[in-house]
Protein backbone atom coordinates (compact mmCIF):
# COMPACT_ATOMS: atom_id res chain seq x y z
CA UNK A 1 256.24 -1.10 70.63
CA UNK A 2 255.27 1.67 67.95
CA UNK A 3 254.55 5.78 68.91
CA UNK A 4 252.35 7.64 66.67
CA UNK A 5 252.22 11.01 67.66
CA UNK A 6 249.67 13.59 65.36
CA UNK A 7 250.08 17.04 66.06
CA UNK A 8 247.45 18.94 64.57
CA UNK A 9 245.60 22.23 65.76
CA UNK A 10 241.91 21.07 65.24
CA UNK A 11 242.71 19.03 68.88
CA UNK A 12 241.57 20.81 71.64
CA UNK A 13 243.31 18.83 74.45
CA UNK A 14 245.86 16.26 74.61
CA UNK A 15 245.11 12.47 74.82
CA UNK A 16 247.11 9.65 75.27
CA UNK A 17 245.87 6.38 73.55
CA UNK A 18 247.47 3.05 74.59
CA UNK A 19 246.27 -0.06 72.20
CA UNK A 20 247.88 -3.43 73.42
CA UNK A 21 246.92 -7.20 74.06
CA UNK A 22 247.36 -7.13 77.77
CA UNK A 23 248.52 -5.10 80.45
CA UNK A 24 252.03 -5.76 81.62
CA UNK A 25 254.57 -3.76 83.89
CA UNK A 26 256.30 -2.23 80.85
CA UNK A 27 252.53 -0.18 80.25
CA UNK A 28 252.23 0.32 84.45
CA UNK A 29 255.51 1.98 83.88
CA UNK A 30 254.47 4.18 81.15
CA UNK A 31 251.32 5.17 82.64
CA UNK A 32 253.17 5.96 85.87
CA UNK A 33 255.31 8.11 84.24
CA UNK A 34 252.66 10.11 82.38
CA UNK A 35 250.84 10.64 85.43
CA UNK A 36 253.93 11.98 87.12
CA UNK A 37 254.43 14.54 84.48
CA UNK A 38 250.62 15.38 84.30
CA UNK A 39 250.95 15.91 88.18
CA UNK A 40 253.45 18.58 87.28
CA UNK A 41 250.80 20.82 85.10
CA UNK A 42 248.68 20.19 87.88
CA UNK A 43 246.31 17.54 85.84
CA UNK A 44 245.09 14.12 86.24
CA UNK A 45 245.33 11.33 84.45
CA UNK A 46 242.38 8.96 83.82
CA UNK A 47 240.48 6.91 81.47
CA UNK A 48 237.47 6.95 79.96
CA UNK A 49 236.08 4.59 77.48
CA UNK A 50 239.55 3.33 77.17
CA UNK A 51 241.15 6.41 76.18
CA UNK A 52 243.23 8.16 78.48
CA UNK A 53 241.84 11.83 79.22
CA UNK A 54 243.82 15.04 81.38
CA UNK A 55 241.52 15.82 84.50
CA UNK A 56 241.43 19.52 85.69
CA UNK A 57 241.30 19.54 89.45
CA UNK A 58 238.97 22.38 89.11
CA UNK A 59 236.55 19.80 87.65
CA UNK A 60 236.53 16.96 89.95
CA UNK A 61 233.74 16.49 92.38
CA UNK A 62 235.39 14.12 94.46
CA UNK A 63 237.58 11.26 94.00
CA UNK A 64 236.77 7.86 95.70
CA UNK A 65 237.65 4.08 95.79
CA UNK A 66 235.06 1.28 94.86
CA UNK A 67 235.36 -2.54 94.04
CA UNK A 68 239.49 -1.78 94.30
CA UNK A 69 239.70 0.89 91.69
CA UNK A 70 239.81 4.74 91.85
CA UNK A 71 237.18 6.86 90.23
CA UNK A 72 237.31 10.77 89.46
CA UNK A 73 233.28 11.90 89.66
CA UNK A 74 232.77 14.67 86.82
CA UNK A 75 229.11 15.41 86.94
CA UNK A 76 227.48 12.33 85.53
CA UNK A 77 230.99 11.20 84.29
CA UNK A 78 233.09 8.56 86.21
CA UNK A 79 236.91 8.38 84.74
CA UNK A 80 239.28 5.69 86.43
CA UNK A 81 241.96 7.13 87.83
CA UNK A 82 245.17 4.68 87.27
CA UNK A 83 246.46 5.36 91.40
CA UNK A 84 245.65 4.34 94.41
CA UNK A 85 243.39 6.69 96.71
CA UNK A 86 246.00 8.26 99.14
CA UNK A 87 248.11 9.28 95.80
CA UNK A 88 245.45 11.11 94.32
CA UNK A 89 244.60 12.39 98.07
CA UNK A 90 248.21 13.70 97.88
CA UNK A 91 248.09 15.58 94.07
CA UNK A 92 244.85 17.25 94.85
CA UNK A 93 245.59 18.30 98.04
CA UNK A 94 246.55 21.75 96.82
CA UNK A 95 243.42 22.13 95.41
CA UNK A 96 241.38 22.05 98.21
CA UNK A 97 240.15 18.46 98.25
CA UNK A 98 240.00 16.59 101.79
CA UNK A 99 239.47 13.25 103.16
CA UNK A 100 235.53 12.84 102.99
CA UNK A 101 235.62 8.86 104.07
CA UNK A 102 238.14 5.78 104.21
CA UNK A 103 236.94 5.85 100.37
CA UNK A 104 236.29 9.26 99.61
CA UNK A 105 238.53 12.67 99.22
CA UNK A 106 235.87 15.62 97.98
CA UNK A 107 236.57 19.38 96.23
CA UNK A 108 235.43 22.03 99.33
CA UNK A 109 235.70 24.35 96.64
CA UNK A 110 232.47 22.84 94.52
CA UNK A 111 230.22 22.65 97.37
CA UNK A 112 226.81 23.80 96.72
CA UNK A 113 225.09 22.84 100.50
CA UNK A 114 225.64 20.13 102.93
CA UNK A 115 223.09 18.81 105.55
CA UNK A 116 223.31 16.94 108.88
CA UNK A 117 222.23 13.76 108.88
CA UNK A 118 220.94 12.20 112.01
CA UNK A 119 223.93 9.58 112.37
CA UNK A 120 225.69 12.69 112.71
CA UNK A 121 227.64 12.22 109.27
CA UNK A 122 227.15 15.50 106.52
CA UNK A 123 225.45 14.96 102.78
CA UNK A 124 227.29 17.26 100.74
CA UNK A 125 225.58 18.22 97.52
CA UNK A 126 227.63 19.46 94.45
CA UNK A 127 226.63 22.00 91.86
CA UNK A 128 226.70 19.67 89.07
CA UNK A 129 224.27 17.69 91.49
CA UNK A 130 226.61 15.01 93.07
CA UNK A 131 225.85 14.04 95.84
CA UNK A 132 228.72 12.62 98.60
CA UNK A 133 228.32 11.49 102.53
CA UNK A 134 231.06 12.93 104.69
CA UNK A 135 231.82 10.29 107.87
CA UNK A 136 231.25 11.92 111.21
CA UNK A 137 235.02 11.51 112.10
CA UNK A 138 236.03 14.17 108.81
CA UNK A 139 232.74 16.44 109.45
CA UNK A 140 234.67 18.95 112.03
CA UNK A 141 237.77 19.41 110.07
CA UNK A 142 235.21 20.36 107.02
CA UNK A 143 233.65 22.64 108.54
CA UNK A 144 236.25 24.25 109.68
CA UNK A 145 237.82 24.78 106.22
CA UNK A 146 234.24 25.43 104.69
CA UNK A 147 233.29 28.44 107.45
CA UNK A 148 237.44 29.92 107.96
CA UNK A 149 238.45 29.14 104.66
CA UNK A 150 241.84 27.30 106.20
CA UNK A 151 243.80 24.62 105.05
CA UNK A 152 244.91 21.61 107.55
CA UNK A 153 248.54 22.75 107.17
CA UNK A 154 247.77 25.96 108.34
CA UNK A 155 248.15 25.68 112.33
């Protein structure tokens, strides 16, 4: 294995390149470890157009599982996240994201409007105009963070 590191001020942010033949447990463990640390500064890990990009919680619309991988929605963008969906549940949770769905944890704090829908389940529409169903079993508990501003470890 080679490491080429370039330090070099005209980078804005820091990205994390991995080139090789085939994915084996010696890159799992890599990428496992660079997500721990990134969880530590408080940012995600994820790739894009196989590059691996740093996520700012702040960002992130919501976070949700499909066809047994985990995507990060940034506006139109849609980064893989390299965890499972409960892990990523877990990191954000200090940021204000909550279980949404079985598939779905969602950012309260980018929340432009929500409205009922007649199965009683809540469309939440984002800012960056995402759009994201909330399941009738999660819709109390949001509203109760949305309206008193409390956290589920609270009581």
């Amino acid at each position: 294995m080679k490491v080429r590191i370039e330090v070099d001020a005209k980078h804005e942010e820091t990205i994390v390149t991995i080139q090789a033949k085939e994915w084996t447990e010696e890159l799992a463990a890599i990428v496992s470890k660079l997500q721990q640390q990134s969880a530590t500064t408080g940012r995600l890990m994820g790739v894009e157009n196989e590059r691996t990009v740093l996520l700012e919680p702040s960002e992130i619309d919501f976070v949700y599982a499909e066809n047994r991988r985990v995507l990060a929605a940034q506006g139109s963008n849609r980064i893989e996240l390299r965890m499972k969906l409960y892990e990523a549940e877990e990191l954000l949770a200090p940021y204000r994201f909550m279980r949404f769905s079985k598939s779905v944890i969602g950012n309260i704090e980018r929340i432009a409007r929500f409205e009922l829908m007649f199965n009683g389940n809540l469309c939440v529409h984002y800012h960056s105009g995402n759009k994201e169903y909330v399941s009738r079993a999660y819709v109390a508990e949001l509203k109760k963070r949305l309206v008193l501003g409390g956290d589920k470890d609270e009581h």
